[in-house]
PDB file of N, CA and C in Angstrom:
ATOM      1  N   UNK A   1     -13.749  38.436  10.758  1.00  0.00           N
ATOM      2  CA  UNK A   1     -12.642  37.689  10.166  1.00  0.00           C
ATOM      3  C   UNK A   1     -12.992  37.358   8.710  1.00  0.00           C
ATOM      4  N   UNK A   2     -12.160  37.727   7.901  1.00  0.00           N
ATOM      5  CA  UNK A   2     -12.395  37.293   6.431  1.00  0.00           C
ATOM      6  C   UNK A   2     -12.180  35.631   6.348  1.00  0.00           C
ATOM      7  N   UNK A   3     -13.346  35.425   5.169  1.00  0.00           N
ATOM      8  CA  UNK A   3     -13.503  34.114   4.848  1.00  0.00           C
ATOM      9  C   UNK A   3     -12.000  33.385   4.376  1.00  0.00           C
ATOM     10  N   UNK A   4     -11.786  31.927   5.019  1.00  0.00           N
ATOM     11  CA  UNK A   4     -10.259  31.314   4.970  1.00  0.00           C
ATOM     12  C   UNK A   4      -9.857  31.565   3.036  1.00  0.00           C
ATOM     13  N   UNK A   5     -10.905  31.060   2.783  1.00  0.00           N
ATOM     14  CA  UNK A   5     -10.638  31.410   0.713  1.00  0.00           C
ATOM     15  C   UNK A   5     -10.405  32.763   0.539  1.00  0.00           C
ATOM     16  N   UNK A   6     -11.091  33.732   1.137  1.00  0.00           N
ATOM     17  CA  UNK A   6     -10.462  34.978   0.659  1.00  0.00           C
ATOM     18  C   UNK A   6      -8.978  35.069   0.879  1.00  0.00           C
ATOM     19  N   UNK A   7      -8.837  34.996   2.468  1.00  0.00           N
ATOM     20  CA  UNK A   7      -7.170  34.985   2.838  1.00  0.00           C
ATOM     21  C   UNK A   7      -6.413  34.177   2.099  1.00  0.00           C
ATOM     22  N   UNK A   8      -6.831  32.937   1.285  1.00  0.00           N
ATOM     23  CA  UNK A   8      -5.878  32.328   0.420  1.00  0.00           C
ATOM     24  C   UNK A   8      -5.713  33.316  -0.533  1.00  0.00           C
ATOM     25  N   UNK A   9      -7.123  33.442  -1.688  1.00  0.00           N
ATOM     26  CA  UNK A   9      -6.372  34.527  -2.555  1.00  0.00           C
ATOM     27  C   UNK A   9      -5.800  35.220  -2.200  1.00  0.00           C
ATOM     28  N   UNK A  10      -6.056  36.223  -1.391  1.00  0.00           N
ATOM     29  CA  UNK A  10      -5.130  37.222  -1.474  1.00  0.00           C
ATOM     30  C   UNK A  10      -3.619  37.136  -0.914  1.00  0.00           C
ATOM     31  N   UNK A  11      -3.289  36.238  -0.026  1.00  0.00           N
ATOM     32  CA  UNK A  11      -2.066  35.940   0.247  1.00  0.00           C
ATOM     33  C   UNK A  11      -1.802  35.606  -1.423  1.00  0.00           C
ATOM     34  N   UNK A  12      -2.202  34.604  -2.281  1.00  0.00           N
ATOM     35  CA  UNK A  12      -1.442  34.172  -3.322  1.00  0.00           C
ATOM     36  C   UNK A  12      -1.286  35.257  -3.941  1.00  0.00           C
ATOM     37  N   UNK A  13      -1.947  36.219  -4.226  1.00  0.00           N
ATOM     38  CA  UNK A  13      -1.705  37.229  -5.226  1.00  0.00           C
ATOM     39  C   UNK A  13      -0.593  38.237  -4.822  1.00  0.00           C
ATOM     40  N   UNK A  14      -0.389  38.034  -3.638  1.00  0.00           N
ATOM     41  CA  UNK A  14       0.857  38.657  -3.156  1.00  0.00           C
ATOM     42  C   UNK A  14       2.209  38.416  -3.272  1.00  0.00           C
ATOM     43  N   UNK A  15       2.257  37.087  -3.683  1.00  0.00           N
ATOM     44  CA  UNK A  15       3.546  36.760  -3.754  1.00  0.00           C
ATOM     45  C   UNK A  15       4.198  35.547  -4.535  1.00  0.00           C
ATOM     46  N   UNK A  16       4.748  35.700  -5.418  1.00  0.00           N
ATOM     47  CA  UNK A  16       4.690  35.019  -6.739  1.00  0.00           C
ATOM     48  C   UNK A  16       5.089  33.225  -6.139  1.00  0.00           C
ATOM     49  N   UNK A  17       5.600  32.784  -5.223  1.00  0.00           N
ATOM     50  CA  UNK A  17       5.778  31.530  -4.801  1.00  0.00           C
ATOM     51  C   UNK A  17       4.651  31.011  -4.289  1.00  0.00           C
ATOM     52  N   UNK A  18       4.744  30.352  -3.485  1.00  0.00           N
ATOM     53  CA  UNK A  18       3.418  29.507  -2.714  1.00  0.00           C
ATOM     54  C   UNK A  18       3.831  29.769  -1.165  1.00  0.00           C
ATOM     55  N   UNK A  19       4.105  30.601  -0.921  1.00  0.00           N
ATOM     56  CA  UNK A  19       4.660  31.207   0.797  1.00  0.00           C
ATOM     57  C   UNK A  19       3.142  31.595   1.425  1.00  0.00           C
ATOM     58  N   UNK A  20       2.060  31.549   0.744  1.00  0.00           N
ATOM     59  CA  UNK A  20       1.030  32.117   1.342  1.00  0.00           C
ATOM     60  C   UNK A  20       0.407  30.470   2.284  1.00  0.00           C
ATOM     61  N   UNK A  21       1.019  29.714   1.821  1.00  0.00           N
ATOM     62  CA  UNK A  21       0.588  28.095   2.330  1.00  0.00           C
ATOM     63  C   UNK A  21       1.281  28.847   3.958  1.00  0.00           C
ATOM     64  N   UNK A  22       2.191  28.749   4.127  1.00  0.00           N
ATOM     65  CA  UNK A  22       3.036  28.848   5.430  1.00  0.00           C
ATOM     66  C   UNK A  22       2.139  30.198   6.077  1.00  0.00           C
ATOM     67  N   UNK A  23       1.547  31.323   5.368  1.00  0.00           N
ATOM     68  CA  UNK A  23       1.346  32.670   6.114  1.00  0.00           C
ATOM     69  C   UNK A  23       0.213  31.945   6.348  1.00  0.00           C
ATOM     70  N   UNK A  24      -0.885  31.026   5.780  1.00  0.00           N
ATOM     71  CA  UNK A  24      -1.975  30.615   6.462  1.00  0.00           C
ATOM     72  C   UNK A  24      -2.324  29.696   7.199  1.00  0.00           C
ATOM     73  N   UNK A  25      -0.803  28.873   7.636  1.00  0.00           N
ATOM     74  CA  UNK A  25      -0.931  28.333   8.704  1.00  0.00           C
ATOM     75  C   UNK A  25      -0.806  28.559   9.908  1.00  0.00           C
ATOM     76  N   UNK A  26       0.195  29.637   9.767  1.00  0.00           N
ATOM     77  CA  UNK A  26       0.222  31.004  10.564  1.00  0.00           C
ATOM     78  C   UNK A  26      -0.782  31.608  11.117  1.00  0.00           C
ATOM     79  N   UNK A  27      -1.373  31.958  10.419  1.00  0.00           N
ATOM     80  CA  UNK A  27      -2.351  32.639  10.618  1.00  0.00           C
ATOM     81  C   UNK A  27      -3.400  31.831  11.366  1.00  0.00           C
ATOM     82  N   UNK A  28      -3.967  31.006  10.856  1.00  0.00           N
ATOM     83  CA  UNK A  28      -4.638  29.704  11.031  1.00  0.00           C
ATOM     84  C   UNK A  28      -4.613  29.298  12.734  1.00  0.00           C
ATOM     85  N   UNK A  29      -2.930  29.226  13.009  1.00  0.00           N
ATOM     86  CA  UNK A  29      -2.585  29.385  14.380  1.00  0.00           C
ATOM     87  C   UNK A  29      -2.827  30.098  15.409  1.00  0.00           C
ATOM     88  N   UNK A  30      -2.725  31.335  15.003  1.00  0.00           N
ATOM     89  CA  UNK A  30      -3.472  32.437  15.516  1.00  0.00           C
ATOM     90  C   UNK A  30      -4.251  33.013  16.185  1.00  0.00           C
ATOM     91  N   UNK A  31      -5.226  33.005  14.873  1.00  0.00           N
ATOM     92  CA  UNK A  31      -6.603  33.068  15.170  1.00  0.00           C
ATOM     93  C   UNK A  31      -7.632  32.157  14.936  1.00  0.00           C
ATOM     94  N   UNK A  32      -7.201  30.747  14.906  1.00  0.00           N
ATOM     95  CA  UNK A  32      -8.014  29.578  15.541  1.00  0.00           C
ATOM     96  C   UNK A  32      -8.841  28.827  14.306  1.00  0.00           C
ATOM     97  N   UNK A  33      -8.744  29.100  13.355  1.00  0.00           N
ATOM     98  CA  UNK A  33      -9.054  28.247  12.292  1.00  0.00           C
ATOM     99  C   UNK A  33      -7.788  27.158  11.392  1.00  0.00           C
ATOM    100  N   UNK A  34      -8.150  26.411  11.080  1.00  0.00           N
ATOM    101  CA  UNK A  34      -7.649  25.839  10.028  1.00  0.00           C
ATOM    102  C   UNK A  34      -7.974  25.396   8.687  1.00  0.00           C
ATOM    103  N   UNK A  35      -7.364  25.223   7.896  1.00  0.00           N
ATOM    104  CA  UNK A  35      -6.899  25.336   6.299  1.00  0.00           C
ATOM    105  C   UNK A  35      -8.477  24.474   6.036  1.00  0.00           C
ATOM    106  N   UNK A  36      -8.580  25.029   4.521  1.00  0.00           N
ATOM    107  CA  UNK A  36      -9.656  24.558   4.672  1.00  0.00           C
ATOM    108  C   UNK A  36     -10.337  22.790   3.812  1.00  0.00           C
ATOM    109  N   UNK A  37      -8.969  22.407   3.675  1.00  0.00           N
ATOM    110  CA  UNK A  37      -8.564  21.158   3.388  1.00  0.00           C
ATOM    111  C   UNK A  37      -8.304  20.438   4.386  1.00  0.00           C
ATOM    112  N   UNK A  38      -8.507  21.033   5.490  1.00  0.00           N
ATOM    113  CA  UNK A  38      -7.705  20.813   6.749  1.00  0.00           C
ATOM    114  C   UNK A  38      -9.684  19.927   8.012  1.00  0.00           C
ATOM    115  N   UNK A  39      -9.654  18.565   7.888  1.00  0.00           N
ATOM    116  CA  UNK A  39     -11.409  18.601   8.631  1.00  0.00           C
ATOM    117  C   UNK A  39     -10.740  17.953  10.202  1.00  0.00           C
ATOM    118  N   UNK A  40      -9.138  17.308  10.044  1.00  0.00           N
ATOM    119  CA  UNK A  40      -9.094  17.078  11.613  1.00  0.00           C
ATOM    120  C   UNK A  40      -9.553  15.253  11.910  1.00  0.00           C
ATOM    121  N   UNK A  41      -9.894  14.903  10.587  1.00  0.00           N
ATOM    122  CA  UNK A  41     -10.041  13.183  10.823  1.00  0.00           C
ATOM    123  C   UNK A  41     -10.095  12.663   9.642  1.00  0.00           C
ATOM    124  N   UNK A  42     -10.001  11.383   9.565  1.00  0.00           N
ATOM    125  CA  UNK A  42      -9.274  10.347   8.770  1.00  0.00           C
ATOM    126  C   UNK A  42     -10.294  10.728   7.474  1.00  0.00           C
ATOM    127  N   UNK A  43     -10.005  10.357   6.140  1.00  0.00           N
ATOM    128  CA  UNK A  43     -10.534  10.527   4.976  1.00  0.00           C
ATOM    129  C   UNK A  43     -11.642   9.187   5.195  1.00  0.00           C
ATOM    130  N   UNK A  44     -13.151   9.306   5.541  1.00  0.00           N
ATOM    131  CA  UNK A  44     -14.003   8.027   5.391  1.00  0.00           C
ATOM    132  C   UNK A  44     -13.870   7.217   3.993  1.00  0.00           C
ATOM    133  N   UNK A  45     -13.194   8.027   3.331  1.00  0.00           N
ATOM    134  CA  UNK A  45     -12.926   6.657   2.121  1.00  0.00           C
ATOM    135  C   UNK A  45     -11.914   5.805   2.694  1.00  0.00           C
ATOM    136  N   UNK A  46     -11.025   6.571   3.019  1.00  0.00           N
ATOM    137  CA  UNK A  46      -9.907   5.591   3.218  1.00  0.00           C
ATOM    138  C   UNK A  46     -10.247   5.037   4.298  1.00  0.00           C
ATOM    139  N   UNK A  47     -10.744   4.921   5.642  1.00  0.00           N
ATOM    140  CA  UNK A  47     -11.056   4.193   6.413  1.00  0.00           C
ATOM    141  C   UNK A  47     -12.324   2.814   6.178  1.00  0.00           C
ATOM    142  N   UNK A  48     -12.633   3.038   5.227  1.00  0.00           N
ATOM    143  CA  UNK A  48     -14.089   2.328   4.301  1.00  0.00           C
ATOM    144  C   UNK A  48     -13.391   0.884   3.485  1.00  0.00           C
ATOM    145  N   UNK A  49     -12.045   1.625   2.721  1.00  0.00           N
ATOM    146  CA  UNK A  49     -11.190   0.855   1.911  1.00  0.00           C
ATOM    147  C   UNK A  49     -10.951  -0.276   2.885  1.00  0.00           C
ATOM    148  N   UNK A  50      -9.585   0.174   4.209  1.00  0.00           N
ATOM    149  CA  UNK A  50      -9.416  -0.596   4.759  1.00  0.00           C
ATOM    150  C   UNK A  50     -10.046  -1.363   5.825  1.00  0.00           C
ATOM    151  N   UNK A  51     -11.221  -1.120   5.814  1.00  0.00           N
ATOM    152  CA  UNK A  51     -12.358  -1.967   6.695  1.00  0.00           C
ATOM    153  C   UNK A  51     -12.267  -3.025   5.851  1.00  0.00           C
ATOM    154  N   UNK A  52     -12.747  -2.847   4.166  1.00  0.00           N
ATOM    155  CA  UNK A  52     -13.172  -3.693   3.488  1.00  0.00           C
ATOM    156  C   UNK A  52     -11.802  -4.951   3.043  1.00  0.00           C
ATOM    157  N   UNK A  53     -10.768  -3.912   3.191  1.00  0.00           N
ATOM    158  CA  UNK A  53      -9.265  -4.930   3.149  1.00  0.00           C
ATOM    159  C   UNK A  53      -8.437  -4.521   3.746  1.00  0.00           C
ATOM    160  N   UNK A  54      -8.445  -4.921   4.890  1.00  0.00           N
ATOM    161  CA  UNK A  54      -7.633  -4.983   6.068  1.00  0.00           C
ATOM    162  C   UNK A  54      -6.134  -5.571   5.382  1.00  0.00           C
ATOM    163  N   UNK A  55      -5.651  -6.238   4.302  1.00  0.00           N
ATOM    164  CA  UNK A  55      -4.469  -6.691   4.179  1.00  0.00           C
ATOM    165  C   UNK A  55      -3.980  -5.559   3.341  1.00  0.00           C
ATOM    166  N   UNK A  56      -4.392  -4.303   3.086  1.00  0.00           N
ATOM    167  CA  UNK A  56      -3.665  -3.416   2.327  1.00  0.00           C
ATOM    168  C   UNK A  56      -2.555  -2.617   3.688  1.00  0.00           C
ATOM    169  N   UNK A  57      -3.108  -2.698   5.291  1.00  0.00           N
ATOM    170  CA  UNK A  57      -2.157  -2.438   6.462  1.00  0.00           C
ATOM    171  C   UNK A  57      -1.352  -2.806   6.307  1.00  0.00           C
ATOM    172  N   UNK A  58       0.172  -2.471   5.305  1.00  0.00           N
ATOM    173  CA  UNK A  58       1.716  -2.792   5.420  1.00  0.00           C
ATOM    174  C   UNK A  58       2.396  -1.633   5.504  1.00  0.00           C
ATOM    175  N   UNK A  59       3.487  -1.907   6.054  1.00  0.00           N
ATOM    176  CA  UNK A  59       4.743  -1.075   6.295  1.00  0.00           C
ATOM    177  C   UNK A  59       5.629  -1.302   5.382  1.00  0.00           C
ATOM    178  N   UNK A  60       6.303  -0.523   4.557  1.00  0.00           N
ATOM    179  CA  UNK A  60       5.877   0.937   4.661  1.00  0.00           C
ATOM    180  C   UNK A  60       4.720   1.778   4.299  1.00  0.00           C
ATOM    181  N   UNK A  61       4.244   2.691   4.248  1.00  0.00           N
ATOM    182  CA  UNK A  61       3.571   3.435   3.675  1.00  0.00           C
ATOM    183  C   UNK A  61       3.279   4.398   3.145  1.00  0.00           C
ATOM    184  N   UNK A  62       3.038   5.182   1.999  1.00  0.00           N
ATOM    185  CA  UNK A  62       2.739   6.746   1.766  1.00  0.00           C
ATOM    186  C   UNK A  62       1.948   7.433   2.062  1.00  0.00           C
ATOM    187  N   UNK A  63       1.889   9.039   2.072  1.00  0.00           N
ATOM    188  CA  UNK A  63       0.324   9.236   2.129  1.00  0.00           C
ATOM    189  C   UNK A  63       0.699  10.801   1.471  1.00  0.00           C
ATOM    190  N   UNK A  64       0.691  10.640   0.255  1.00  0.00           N
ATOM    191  CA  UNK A  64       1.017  12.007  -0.234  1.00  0.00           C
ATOM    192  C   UNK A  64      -0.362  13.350  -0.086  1.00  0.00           C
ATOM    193  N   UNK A  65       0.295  13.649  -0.230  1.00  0.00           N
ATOM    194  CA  UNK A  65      -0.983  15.321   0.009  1.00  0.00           C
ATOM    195  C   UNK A  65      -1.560  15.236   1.126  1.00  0.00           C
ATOM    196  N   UNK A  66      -0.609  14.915   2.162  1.00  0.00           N
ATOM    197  CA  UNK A  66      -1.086  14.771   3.391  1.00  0.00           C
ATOM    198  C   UNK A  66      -1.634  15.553   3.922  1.00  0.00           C
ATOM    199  N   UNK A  67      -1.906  17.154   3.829  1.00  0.00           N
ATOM    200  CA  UNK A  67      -2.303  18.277   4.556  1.00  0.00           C
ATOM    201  C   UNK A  67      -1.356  18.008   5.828  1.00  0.00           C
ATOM    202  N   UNK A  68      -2.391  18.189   7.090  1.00  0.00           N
ATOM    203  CA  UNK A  68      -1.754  18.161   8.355  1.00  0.00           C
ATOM    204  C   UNK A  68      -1.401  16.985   8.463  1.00  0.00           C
ATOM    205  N   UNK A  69      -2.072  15.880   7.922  1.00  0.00           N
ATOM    206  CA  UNK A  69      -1.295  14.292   8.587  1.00  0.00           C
ATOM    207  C   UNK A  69      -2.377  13.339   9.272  1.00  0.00           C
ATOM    208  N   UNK A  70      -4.107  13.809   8.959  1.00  0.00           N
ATOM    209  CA  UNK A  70      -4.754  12.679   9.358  1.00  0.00           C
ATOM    210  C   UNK A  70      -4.983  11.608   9.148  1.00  0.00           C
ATOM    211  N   UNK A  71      -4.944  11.247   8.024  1.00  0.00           N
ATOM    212  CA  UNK A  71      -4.596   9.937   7.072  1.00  0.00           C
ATOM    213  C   UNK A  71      -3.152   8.841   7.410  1.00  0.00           C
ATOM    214  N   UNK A  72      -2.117   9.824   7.497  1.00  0.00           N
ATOM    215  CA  UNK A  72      -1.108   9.014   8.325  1.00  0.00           C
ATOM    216  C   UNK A  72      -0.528   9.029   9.540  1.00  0.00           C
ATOM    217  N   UNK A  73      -1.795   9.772  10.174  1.00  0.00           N
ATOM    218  CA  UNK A  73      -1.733   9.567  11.701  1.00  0.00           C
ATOM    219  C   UNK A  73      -2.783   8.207  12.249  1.00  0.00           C
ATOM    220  N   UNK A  74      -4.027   8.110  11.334  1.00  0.00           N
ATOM    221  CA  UNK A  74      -4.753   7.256  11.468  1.00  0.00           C
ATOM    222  C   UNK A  74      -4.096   6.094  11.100  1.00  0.00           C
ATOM    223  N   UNK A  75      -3.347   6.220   9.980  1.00  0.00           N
ATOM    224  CA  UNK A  75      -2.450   4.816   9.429  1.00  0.00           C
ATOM    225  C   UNK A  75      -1.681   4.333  10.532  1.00  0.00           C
ATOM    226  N   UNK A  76      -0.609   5.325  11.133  1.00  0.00           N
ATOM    227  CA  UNK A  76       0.498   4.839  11.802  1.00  0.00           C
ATOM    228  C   UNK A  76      -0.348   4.268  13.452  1.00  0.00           C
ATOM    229  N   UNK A  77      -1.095   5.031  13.868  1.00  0.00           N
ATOM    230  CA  UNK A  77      -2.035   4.437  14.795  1.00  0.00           C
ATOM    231  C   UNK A  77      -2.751   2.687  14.657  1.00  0.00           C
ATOM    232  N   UNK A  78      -2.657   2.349  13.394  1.00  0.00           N
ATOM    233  CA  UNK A  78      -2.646   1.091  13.441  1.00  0.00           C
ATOM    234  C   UNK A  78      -1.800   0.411  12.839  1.00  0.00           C
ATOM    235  N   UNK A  79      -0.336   0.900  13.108  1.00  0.00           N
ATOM    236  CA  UNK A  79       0.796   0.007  12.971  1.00  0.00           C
ATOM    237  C   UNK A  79       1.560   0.363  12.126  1.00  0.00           C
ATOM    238  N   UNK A  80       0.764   0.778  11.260  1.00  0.00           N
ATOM    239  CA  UNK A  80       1.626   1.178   9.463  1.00  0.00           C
ATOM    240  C   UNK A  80       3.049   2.240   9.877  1.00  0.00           C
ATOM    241  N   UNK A  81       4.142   1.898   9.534  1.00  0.00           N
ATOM    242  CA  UNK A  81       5.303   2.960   9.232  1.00  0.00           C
ATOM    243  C   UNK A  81       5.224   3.503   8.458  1.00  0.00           C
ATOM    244  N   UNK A  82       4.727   4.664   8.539  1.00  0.00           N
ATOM    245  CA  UNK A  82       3.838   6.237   7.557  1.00  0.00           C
ATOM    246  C   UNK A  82       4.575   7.366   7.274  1.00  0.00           C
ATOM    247  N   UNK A  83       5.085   7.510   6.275  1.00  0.00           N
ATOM    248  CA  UNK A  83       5.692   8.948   5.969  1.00  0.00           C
ATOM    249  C   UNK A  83       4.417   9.398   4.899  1.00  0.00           C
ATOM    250  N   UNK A  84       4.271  11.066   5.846  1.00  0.00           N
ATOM    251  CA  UNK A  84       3.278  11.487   5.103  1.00  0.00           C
ATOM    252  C   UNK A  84       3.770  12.913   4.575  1.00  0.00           C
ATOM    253  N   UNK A  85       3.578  13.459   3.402  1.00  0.00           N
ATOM    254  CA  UNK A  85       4.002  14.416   2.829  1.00  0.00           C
ATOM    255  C   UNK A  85       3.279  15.412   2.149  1.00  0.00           C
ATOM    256  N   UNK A  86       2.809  16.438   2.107  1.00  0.00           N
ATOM    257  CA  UNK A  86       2.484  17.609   1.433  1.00  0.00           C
ATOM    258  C   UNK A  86       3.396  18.814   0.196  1.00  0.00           C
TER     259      UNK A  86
END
């Protein structure tokens, strides 16, 4: 299996939009890897932050560049109303 960075380039060089995001999640699906931004648990900064201030937990919330959504899956898991976006 070619390395996940190779399959990015070369999907990008294929096609002048950013459609290679969608062919490598695809793909990703597949054959059992994921993105490689992609680790599957909460960012330890951000879980570090709100240890240290628990009063930043309000609703609503953002979580831009969400990738898959661990950051505002971990958020909404403790209460927060989380729209997370990529």
């Amino acid at each position: 299996m070619k390395s996940i960075r190779l399959l990015a380039q070369e999907l990008e060089q294929k096609s002048e939009s950013l459609e290679w995001f969608e062919e490598l999640y695809s793909r990703g699906a597949r054959e059992g890897f994921d993105a490689p931004w992609s680790d599957r648990r909460v960012n330890p900064w951000l879980a570090e932050f709100v240890k240290k201030h628990p009063e930043v937990l309000v609703s609503p919330a953002a979580v831009v560049g969400c990738g898959i959504g661990d950051d505002a899956s971990w958020l909404a898991k403790r209460g927060v109303r989380t729209l997370g976006f990529d």
